[in-house]
N, C-alpha and C. Protein backbone atom coordinates (compact mmCIF):
# COMPACT_ATOMS: atom_id res chain seq x y z
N UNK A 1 -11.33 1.38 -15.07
CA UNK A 1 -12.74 1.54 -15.29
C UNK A 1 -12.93 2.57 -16.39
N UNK A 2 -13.89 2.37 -17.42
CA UNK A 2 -13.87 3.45 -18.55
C UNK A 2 -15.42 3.93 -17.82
N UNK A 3 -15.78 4.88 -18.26
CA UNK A 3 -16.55 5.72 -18.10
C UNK A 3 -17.60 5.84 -19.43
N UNK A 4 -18.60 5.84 -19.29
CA UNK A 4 -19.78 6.20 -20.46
C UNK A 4 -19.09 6.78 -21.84
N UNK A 5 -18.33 7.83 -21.70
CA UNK A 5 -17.99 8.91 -22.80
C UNK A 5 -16.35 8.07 -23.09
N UNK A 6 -16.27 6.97 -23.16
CA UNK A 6 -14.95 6.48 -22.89
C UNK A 6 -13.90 6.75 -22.32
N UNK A 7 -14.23 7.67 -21.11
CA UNK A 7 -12.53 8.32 -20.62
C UNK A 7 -12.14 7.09 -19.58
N UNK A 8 -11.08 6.55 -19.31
CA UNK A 8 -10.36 5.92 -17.95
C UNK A 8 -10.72 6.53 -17.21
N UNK A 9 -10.86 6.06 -16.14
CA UNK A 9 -10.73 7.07 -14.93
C UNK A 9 -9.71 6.62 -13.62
N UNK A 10 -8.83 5.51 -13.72
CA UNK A 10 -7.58 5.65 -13.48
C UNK A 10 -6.72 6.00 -13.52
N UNK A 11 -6.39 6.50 -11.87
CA UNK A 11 -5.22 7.49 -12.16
C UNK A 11 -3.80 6.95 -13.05
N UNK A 12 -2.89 7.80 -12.82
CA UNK A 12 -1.84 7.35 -14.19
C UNK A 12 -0.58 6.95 -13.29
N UNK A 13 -0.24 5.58 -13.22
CA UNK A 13 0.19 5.10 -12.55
C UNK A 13 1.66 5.64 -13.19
N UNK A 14 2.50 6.43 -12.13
CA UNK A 14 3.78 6.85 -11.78
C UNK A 14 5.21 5.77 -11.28
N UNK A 15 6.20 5.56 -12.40
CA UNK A 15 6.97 5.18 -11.48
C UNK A 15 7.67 5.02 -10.42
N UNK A 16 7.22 4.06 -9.44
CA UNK A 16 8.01 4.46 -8.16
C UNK A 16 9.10 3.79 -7.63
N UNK A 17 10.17 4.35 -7.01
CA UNK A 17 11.28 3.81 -6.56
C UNK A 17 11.29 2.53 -5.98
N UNK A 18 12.32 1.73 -6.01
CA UNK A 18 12.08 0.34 -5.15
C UNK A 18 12.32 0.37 -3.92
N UNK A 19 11.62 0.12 -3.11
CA UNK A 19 11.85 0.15 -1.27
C UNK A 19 13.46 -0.01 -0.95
N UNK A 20 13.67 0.39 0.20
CA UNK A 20 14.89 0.60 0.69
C UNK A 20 15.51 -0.37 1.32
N UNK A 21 15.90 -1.36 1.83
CA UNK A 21 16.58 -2.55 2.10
C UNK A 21 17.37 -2.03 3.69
N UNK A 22 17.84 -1.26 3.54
CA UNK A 22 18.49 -0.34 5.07
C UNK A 22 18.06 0.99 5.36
N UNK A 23 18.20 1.78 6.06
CA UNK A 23 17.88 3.06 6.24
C UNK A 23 19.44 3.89 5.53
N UNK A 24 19.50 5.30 6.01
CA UNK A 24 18.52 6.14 5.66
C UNK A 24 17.05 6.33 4.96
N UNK A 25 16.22 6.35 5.37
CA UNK A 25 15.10 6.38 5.32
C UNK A 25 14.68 8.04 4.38
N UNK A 26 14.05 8.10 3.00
CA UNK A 26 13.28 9.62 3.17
C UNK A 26 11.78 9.80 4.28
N UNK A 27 12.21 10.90 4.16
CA UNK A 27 10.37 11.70 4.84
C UNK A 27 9.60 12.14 4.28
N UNK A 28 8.72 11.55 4.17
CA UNK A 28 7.27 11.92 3.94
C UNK A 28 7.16 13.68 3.45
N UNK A 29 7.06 13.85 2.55
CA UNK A 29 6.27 15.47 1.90
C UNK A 29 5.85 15.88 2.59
N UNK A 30 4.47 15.01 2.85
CA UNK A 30 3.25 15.59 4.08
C UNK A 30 3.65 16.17 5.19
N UNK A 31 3.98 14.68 5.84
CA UNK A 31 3.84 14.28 7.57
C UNK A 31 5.20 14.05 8.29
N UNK A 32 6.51 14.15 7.69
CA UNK A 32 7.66 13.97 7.85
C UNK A 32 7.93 12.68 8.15
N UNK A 33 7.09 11.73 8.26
CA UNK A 33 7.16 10.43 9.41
C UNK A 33 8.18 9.36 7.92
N UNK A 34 8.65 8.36 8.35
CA UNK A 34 9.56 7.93 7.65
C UNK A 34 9.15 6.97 6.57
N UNK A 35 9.68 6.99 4.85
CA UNK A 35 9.05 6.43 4.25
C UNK A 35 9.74 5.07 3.83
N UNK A 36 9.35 4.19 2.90
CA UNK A 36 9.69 3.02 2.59
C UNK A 36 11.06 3.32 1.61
N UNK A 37 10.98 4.76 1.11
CA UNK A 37 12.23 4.44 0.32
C UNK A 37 13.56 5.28 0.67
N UNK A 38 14.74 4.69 0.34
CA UNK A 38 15.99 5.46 0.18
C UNK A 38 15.99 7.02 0.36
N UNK A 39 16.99 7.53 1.36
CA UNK A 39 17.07 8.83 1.36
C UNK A 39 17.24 9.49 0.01
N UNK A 40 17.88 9.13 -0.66
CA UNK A 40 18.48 9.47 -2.07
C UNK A 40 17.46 9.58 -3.02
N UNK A 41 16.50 9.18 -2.67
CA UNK A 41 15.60 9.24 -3.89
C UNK A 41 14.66 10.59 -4.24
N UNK A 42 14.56 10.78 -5.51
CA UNK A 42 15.03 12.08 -5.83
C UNK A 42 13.01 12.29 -6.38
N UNK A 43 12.75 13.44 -6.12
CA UNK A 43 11.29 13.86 -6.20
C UNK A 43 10.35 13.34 -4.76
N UNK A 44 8.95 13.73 -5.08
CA UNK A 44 8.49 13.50 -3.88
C UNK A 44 8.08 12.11 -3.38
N UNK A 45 8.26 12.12 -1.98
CA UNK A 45 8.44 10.77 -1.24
C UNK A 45 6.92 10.86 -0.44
N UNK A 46 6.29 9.75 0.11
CA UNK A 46 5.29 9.86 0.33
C UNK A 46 5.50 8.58 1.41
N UNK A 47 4.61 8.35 2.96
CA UNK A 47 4.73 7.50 3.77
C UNK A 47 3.55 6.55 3.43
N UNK A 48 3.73 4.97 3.51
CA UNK A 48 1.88 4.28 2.78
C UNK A 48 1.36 4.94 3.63
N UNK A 49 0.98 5.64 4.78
CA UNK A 49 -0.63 6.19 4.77
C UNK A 49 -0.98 7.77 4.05
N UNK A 50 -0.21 8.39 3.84
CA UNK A 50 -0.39 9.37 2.84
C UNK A 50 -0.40 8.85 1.64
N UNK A 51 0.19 8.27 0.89
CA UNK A 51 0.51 7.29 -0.47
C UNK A 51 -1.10 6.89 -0.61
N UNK A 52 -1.20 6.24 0.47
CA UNK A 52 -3.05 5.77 0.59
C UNK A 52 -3.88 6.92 0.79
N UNK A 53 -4.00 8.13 1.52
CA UNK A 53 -4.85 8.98 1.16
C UNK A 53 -4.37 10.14 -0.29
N UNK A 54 -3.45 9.69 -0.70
CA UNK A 54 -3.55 10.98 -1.83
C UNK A 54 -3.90 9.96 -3.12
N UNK A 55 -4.09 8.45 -2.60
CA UNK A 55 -4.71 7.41 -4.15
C UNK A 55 -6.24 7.48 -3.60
N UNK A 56 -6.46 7.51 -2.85
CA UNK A 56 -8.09 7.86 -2.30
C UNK A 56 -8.60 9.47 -2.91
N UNK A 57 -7.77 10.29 -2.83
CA UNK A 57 -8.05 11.84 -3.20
C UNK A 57 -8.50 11.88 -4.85
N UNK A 58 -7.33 10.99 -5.12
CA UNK A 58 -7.74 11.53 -6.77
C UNK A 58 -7.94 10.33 -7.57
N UNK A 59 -9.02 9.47 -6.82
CA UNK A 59 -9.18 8.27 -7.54
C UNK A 59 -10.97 8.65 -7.88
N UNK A 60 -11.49 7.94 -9.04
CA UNK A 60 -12.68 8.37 -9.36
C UNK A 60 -13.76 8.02 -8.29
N UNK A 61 -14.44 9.20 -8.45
CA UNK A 61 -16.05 9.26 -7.28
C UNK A 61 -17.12 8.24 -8.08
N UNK A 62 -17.15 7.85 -9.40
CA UNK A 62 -18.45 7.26 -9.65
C UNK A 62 -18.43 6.22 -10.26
């Protein structure tokens, strides 16, 4: 969505790891609860319902 003054206001879509096929499982940043990807995967890991409230947090209000 562009905005009046032409800015995007989509957030900036981040590459993310490909789901995990077996466990080890990482944990969640937040909530510790278990996420979709590989233990191994390196930076922060996020579970879909945090993943879904932190794209709700900083997605545009108008």
């Amino acid at each position: 969505m562009t905005t009046e003054s032409g800015f995007t206001c989509a957030p900036a879509s981040e590459p993310r790891p490909a789901p995990a096929s077996e466990g080890p499982y990482a944990a969640c940043v937040l909530c510790q609860e278990a996420t979709e990807y590989p233990e191994s995967t390196k930076g922060i890991t996020l579970c879909p319902v945090c993943e879904w409230r932190e794209a709700e947090r900083t997605a545009c209000s108008g």
